[in-house]
PDB file of N, CA and C in Angstrom:
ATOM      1  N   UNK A   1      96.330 133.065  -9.824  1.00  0.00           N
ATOM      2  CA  UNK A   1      96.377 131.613  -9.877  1.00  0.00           C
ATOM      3  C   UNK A   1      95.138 131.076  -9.169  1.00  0.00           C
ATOM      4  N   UNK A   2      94.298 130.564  -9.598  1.00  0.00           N
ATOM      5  CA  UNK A   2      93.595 129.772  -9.394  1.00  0.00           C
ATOM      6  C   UNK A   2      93.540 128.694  -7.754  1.00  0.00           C
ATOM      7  N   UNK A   3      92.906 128.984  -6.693  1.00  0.00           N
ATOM      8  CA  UNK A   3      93.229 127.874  -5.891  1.00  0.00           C
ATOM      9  C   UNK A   3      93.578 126.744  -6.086  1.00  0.00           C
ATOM     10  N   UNK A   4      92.915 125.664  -6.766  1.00  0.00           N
ATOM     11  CA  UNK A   4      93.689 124.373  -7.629  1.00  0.00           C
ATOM     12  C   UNK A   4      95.151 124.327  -7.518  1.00  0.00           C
ATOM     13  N   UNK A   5      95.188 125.547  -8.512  1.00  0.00           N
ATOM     14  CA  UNK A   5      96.158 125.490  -9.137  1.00  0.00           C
ATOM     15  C   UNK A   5      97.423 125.997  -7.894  1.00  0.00           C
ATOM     16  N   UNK A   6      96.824 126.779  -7.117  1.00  0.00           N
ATOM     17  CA  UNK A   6      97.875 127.119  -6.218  1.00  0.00           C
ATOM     18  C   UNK A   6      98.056 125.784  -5.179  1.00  0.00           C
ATOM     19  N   UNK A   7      96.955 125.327  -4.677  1.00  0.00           N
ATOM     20  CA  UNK A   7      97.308 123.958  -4.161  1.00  0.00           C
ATOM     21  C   UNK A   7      97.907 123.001  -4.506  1.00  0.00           C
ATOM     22  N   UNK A   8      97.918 122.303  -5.801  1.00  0.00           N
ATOM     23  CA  UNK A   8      98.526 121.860  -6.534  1.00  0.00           C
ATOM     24  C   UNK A   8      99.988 121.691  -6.329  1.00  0.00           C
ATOM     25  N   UNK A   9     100.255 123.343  -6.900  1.00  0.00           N
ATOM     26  CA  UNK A   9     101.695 123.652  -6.656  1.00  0.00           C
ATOM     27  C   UNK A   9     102.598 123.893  -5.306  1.00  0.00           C
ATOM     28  N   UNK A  10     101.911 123.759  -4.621  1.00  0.00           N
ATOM     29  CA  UNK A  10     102.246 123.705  -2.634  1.00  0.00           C
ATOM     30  C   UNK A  10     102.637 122.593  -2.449  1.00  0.00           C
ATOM     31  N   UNK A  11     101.693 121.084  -2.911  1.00  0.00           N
ATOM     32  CA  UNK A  11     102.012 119.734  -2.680  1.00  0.00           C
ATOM     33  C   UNK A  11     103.222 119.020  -3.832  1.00  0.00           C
ATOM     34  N   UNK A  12     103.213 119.838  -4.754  1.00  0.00           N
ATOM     35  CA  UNK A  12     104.371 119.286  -5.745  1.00  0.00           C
ATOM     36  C   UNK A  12     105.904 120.100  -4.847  1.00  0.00           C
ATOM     37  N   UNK A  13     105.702 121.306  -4.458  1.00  0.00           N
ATOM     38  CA  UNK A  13     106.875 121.409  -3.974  1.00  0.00           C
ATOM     39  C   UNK A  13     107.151 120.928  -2.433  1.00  0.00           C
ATOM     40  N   UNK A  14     106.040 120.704  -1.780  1.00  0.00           N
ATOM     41  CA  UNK A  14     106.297 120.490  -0.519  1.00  0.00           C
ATOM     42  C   UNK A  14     106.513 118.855  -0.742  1.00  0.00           C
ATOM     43  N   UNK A  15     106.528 118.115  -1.809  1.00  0.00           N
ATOM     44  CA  UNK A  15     106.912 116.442  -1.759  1.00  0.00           C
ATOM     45  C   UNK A  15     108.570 116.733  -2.269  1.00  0.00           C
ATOM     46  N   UNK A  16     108.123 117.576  -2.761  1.00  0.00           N
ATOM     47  CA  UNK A  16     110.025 117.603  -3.309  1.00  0.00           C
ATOM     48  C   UNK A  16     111.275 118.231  -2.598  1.00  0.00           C
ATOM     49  N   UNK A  17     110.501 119.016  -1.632  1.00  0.00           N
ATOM     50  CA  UNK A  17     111.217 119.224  -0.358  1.00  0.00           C
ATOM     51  C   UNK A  17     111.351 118.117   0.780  1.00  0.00           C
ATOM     52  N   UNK A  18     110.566 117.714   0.676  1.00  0.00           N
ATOM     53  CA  UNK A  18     110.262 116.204   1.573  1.00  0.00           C
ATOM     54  C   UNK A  18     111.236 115.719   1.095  1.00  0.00           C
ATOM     55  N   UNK A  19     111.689 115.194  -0.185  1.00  0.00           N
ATOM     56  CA  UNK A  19     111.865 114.282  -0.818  1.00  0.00           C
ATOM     57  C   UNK A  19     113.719 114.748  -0.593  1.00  0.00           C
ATOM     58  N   UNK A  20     114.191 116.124  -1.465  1.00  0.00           N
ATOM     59  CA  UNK A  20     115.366 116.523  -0.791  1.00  0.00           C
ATOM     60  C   UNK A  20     115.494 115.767   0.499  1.00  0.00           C
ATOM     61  N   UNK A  21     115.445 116.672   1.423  1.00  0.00           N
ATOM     62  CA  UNK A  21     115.356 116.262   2.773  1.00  0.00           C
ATOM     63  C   UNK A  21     115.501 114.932   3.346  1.00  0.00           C
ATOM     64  N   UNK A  22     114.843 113.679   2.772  1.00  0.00           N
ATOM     65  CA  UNK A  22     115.199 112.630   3.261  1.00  0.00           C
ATOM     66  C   UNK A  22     116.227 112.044   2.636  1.00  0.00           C
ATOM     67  N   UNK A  23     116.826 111.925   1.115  1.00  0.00           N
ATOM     68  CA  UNK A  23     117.862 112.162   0.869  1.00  0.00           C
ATOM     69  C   UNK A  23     118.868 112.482   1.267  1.00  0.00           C
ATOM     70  N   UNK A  24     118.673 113.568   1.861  1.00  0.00           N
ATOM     71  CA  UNK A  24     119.585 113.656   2.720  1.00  0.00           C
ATOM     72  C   UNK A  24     120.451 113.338   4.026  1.00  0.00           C
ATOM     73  N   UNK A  25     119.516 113.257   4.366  1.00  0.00           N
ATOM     74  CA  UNK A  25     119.238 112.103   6.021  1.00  0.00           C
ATOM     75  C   UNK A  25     119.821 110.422   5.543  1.00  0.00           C
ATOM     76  N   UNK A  26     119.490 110.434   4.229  1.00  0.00           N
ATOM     77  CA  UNK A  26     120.022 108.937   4.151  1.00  0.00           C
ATOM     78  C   UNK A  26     121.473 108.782   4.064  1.00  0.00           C
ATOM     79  N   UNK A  27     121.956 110.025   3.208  1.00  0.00           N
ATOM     80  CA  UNK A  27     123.385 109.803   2.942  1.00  0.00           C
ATOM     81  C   UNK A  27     124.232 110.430   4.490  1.00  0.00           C
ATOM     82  N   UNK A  28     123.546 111.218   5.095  1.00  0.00           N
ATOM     83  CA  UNK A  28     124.323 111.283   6.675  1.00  0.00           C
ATOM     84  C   UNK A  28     124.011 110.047   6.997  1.00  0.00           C
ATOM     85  N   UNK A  29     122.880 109.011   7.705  1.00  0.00           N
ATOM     86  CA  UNK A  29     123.442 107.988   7.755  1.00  0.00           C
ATOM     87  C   UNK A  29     124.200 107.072   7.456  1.00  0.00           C
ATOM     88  N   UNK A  30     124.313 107.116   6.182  1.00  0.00           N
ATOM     89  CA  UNK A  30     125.576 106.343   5.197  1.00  0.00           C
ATOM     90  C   UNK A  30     126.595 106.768   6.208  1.00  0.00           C
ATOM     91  N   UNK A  31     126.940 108.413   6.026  1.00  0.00           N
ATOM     92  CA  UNK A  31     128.232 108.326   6.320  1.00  0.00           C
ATOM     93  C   UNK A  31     128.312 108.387   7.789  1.00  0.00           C
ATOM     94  N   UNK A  32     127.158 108.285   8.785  1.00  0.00           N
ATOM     95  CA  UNK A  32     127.423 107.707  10.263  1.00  0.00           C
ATOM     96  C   UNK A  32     128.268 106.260  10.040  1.00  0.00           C
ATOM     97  N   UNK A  33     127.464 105.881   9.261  1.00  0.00           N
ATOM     98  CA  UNK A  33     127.539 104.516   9.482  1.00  0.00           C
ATOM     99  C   UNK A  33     129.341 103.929   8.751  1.00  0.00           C
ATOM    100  N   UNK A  34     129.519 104.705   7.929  1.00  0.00           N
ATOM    101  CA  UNK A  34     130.820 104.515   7.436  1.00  0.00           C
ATOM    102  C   UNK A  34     131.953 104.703   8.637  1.00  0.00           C
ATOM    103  N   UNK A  35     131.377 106.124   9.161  1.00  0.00           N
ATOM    104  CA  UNK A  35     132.584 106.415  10.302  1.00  0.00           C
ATOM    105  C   UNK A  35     132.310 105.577  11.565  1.00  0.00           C
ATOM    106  N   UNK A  36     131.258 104.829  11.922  1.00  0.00           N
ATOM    107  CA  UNK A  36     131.288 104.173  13.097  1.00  0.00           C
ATOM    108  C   UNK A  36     132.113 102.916  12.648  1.00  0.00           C
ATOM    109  N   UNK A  37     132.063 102.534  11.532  1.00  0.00           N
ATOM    110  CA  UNK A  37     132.861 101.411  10.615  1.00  0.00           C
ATOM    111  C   UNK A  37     134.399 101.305  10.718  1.00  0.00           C
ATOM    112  N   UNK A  38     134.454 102.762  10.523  1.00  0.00           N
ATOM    113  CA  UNK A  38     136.134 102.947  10.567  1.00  0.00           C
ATOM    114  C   UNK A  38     136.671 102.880  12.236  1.00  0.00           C
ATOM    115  N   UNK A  39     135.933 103.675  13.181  1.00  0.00           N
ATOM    116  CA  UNK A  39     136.048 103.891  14.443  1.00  0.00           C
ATOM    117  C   UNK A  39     135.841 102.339  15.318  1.00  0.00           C
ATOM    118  N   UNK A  40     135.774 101.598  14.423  1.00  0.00           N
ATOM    119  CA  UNK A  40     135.183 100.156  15.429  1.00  0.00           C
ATOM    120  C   UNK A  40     136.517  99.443  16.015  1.00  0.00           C
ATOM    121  N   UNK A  41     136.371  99.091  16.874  1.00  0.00           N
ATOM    122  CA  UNK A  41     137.195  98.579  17.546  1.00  0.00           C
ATOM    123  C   UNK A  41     137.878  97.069  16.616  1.00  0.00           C
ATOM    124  N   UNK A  42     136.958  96.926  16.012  1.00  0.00           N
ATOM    125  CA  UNK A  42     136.719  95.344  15.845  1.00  0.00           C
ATOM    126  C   UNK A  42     136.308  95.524  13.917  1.00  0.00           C
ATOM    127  N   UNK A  43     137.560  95.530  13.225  1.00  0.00           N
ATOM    128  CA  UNK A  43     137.568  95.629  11.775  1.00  0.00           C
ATOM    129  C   UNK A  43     136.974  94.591  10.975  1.00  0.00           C
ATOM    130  N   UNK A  44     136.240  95.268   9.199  1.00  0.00           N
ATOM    131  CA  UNK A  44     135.437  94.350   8.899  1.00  0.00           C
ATOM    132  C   UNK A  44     136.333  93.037   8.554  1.00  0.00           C
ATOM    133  N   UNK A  45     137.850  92.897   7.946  1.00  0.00           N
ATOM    134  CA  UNK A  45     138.521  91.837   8.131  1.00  0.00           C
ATOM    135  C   UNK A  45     138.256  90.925   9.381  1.00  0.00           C
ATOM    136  N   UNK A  46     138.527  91.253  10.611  1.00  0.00           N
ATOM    137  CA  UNK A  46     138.439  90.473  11.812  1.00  0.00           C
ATOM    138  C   UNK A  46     137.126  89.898  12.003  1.00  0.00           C
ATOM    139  N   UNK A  47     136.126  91.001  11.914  1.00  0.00           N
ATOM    140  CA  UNK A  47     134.666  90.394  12.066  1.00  0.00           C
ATOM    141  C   UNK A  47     134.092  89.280  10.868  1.00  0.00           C
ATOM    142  N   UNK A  48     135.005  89.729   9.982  1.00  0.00           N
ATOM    143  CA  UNK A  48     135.033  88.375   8.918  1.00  0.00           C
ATOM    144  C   UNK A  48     136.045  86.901   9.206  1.00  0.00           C
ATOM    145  N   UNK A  49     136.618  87.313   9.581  1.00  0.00           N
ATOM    146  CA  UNK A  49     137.139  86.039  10.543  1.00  0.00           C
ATOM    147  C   UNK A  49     136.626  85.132  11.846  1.00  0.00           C
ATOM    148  N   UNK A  50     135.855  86.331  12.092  1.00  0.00           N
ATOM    149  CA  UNK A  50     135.701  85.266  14.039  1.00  0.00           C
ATOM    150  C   UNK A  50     134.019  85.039  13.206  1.00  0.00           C
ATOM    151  N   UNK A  51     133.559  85.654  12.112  1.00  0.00           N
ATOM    152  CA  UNK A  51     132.330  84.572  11.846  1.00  0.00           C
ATOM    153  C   UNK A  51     132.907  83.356  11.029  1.00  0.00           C
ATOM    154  N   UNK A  52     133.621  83.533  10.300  1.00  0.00           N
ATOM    155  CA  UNK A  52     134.089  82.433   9.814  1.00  0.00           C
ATOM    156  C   UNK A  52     134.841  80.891  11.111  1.00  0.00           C
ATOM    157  N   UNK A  53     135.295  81.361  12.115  1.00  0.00           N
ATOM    158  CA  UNK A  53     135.415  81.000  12.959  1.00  0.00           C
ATOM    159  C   UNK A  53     134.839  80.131  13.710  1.00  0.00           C
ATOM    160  N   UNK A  54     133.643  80.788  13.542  1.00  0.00           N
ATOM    161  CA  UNK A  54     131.888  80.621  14.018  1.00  0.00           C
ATOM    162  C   UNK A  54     131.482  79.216  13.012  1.00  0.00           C
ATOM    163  N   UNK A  55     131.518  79.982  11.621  1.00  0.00           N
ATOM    164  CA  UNK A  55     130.611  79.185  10.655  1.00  0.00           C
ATOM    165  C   UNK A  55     131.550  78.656   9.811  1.00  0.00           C
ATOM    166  N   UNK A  56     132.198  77.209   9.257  1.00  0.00           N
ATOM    167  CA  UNK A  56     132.843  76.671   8.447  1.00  0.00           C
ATOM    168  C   UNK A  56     132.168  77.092   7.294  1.00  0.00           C
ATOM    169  N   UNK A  57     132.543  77.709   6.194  1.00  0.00           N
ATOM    170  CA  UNK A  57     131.871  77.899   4.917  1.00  0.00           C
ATOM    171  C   UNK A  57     132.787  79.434   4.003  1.00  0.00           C
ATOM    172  N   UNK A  58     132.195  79.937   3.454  1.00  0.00           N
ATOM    173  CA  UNK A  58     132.390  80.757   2.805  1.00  0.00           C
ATOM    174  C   UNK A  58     131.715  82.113   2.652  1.00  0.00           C
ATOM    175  N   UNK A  59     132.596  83.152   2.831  1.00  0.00           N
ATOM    176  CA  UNK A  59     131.778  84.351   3.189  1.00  0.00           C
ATOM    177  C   UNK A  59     131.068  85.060   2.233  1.00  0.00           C
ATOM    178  N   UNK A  60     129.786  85.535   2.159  1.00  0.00           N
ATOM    179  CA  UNK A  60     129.319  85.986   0.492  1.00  0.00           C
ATOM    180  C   UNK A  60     129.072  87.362   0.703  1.00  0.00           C
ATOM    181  N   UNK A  61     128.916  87.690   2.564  1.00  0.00           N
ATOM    182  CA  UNK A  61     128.509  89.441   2.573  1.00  0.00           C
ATOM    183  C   UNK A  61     128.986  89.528   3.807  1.00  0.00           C
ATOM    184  N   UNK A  62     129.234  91.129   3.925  1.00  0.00           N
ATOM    185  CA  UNK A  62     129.846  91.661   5.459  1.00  0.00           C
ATOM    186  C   UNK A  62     129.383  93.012   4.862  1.00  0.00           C
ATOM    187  N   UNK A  63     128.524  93.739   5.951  1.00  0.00           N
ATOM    188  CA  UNK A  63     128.110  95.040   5.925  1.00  0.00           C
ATOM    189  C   UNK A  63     128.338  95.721   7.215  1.00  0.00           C
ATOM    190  N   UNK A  64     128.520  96.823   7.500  1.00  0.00           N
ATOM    191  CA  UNK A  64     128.206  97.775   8.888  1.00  0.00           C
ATOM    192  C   UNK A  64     127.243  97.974   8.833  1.00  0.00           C
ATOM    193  N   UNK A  65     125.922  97.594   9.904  1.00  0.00           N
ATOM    194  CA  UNK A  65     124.160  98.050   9.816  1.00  0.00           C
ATOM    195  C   UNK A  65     124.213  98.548  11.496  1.00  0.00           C
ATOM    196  N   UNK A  66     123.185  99.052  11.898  1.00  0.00           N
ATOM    197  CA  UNK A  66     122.458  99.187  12.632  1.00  0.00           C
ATOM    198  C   UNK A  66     121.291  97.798  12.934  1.00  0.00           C
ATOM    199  N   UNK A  67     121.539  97.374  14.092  1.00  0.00           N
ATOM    200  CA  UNK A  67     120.233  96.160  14.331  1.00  0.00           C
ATOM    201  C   UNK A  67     119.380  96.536  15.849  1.00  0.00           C
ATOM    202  N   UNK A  68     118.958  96.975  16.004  1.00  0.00           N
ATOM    203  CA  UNK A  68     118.157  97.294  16.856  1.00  0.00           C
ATOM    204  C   UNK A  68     118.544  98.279  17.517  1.00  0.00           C
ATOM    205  N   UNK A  69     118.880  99.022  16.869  1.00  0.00           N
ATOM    206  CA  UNK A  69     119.782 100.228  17.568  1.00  0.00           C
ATOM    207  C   UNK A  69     121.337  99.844  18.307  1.00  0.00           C
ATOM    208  N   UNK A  70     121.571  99.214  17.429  1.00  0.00           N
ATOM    209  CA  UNK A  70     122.935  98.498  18.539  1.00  0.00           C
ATOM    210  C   UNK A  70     123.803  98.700  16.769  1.00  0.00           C
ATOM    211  N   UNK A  71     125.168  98.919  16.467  1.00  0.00           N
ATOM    212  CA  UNK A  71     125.383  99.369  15.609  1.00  0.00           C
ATOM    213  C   UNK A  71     126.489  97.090  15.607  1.00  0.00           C
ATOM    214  N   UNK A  72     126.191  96.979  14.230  1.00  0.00           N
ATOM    215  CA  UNK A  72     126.625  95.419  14.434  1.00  0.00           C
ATOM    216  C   UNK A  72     127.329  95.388  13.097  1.00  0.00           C
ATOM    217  N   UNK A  73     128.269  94.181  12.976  1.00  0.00           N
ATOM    218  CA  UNK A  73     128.756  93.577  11.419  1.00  0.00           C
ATOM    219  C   UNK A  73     127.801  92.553  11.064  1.00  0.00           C
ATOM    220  N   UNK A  74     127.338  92.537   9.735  1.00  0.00           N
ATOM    221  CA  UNK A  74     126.334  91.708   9.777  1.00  0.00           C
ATOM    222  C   UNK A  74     127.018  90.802   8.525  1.00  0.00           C
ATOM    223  N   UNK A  75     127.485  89.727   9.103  1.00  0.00           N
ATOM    224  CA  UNK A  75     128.450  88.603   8.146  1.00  0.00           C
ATOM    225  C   UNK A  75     127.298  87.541   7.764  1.00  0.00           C
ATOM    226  N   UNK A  76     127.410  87.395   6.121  1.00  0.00           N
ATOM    227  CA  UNK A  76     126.434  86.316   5.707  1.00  0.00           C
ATOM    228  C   UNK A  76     127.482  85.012   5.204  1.00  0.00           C
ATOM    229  N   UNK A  77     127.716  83.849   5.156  1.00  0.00           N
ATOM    230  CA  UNK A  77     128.042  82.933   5.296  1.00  0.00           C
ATOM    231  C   UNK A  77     127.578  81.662   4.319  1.00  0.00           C
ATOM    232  N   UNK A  78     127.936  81.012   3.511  1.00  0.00           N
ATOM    233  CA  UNK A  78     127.402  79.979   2.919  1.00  0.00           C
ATOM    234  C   UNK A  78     128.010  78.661   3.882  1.00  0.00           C
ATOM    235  N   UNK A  79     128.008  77.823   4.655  1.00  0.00           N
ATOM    236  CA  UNK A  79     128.274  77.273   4.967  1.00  0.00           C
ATOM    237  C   UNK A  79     128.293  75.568   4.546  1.00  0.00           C
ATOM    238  N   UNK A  80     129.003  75.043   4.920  1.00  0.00           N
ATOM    239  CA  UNK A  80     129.554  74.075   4.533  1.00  0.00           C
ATOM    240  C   UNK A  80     128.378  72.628   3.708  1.00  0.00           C
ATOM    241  N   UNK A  81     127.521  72.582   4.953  1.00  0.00           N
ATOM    242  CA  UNK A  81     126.483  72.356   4.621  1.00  0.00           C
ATOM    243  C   UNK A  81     125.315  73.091   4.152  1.00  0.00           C
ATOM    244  N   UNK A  82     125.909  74.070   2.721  1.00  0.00           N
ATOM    245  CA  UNK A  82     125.430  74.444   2.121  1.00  0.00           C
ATOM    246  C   UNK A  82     123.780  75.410   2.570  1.00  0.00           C
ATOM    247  N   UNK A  83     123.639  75.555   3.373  1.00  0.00           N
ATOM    248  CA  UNK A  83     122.929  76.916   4.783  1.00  0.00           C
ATOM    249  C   UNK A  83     123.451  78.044   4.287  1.00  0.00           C
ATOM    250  N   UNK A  84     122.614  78.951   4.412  1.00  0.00           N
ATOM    251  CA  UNK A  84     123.239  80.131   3.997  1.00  0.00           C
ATOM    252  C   UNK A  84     122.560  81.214   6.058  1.00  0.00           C
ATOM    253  N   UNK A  85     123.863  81.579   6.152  1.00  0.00           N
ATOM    254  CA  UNK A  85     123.822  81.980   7.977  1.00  0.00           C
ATOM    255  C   UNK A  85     123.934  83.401   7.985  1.00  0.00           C
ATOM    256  N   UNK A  86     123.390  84.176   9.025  1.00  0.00           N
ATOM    257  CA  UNK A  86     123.400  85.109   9.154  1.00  0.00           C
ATOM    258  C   UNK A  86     124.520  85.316  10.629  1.00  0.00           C
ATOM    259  N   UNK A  87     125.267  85.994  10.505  1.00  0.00           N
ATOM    260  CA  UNK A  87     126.054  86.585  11.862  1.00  0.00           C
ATOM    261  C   UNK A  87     125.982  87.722  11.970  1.00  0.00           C
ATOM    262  N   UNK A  88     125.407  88.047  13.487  1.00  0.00           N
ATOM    263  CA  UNK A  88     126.124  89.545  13.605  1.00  0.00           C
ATOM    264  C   UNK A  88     127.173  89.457  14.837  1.00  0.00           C
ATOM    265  N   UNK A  89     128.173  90.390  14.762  1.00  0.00           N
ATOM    266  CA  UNK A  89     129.615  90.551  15.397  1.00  0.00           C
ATOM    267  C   UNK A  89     129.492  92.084  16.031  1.00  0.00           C
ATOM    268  N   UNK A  90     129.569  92.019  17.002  1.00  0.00           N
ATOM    269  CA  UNK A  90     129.535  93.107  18.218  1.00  0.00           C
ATOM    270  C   UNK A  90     130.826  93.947  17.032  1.00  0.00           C
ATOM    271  N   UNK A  91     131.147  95.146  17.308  1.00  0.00           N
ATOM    272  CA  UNK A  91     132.112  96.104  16.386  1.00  0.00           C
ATOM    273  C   UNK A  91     132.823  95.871  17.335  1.00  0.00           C
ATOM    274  N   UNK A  92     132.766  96.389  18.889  1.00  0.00           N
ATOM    275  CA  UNK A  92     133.353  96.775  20.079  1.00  0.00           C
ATOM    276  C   UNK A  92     134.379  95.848  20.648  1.00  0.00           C
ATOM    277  N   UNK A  93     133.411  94.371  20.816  1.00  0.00           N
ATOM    278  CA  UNK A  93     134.140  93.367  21.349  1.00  0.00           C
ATOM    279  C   UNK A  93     134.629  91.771  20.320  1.00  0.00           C
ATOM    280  N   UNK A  94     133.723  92.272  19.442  1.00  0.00           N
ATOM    281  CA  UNK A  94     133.846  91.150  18.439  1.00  0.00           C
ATOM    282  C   UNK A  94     133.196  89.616  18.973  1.00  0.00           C
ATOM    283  N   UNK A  95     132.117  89.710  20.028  1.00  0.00           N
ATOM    284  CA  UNK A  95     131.467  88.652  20.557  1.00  0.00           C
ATOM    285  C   UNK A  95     130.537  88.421  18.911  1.00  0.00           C
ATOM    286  N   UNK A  96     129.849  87.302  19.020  1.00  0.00           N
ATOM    287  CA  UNK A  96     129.162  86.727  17.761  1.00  0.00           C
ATOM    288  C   UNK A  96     127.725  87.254  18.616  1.00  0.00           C
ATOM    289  N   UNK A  97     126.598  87.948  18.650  1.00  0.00           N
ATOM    290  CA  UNK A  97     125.691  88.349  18.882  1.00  0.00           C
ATOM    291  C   UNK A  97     124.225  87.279  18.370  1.00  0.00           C
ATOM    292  N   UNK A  98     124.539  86.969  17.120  1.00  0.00           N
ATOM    293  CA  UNK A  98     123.545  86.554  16.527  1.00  0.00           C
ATOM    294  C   UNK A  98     124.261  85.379  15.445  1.00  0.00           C
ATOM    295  N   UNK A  99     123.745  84.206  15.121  1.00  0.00           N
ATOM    296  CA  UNK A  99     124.175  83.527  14.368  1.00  0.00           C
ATOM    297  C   UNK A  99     122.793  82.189  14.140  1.00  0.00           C
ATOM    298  N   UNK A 100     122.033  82.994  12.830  1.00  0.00           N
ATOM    299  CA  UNK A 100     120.969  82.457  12.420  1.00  0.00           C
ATOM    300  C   UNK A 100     120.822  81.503  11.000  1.00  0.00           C
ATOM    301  N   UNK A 101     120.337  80.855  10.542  1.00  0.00           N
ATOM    302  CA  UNK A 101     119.562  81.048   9.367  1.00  0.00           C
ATOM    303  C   UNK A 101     119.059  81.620   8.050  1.00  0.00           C
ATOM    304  N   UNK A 102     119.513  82.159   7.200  1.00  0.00           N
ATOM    305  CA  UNK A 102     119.204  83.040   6.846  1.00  0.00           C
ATOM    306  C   UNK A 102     117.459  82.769   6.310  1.00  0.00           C
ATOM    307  N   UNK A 103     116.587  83.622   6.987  1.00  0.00           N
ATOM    308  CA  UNK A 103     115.117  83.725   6.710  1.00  0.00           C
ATOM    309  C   UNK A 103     114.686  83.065   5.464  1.00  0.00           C
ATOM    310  N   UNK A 104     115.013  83.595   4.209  1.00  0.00           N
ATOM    311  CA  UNK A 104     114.550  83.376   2.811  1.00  0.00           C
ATOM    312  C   UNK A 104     115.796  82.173   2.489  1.00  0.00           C
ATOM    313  N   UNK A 105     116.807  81.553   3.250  1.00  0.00           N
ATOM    314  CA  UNK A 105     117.542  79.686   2.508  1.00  0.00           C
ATOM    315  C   UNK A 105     116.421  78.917   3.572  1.00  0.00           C
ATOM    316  N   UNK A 106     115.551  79.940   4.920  1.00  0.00           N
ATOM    317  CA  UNK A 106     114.544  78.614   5.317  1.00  0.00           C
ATOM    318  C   UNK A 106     113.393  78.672   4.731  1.00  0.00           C
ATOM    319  N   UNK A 107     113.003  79.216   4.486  1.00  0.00           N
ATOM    320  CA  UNK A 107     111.621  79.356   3.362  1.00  0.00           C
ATOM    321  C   UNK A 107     111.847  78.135   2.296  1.00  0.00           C
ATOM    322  N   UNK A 108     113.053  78.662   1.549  1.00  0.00           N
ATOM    323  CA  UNK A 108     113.332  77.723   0.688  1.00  0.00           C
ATOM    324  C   UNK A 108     113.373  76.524   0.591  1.00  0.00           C
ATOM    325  N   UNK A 109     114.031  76.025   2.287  1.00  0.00           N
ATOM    326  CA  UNK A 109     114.129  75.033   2.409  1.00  0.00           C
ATOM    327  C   UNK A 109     113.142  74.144   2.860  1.00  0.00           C
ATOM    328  N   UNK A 110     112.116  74.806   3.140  1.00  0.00           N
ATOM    329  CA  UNK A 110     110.506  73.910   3.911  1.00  0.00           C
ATOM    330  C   UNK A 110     110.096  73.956   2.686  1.00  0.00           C
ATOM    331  N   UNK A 111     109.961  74.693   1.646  1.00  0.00           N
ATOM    332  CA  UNK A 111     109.218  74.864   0.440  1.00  0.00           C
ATOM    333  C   UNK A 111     109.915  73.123  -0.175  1.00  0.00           C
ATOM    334  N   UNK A 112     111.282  73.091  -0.351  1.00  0.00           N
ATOM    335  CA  UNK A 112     111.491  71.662  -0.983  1.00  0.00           C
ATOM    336  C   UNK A 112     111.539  71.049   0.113  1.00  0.00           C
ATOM    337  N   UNK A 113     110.880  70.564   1.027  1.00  0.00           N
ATOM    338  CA  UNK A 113     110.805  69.636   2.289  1.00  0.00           C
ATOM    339  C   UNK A 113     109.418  69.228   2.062  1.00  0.00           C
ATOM    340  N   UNK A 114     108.565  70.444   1.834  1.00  0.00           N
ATOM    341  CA  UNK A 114     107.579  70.027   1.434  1.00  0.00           C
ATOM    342  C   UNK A 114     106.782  69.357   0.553  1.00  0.00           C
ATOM    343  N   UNK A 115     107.648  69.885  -0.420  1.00  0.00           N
ATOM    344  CA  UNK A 115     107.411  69.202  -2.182  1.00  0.00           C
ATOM    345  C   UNK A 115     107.975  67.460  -2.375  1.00  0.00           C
ATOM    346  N   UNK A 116     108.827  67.143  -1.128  1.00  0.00           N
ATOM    347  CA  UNK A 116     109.569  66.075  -1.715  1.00  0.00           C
ATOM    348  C   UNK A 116     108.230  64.933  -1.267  1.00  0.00           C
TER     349      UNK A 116
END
């Protein structure tokens, strides 16, 4: 085989071993993240409640994430006045951690603030 050709074939399998490999790593995080979900003190029902609690409106998302290394419920919210909010909810204690804006309804919203 040809050097080329043997190099070649080193980087096609060594990306596809790469490539395995992180695959893999993603779906163990999945399922960290599933079992820290189940193990939470503080269920995604409840954490959908005490943001609702929080935010008069309507709930459109609730996920288990990781946010800064702190493992959080991350409740999205349409709210009343039509805002679309971001919450995150401690798993542990069910304190409201974060209760923002959502980034891209403020974009949106300076974009027609601006235009008017």
């Amino acid at each position: 085989m040809k050097p080329t050709k043997k190099y070649l074939a080193t980087v096609i399998i060594a990306t596809g071993l790469a490539g395995a490999v992180f695959a893999s790593q993603a779906k163990e995080v999945q399922l960290n993240d599933a079992v820290a979900a189940a193990e939470a003190s503080v269920n995604l029902n409840s954490a959908l409640n005490l943001a609702l609690q929080e935010v008069h409106g309507t709930a459109v998302g609730v996920k288990f994430e990781d946010h800064n290394g702190q493992p959080v419920w991350a409740v999205e919210i349409l709210a009343s006045n039509q805002e679309v909010r971001n919450l995150l909810i401690d798993p542990a204690t069910g304190n409201v951690l974060q209760n923002s804006i959502d980034s891209i309804d403020r974009q949106d919203r300076d974009n027609v603030d601006r235009n008017d």
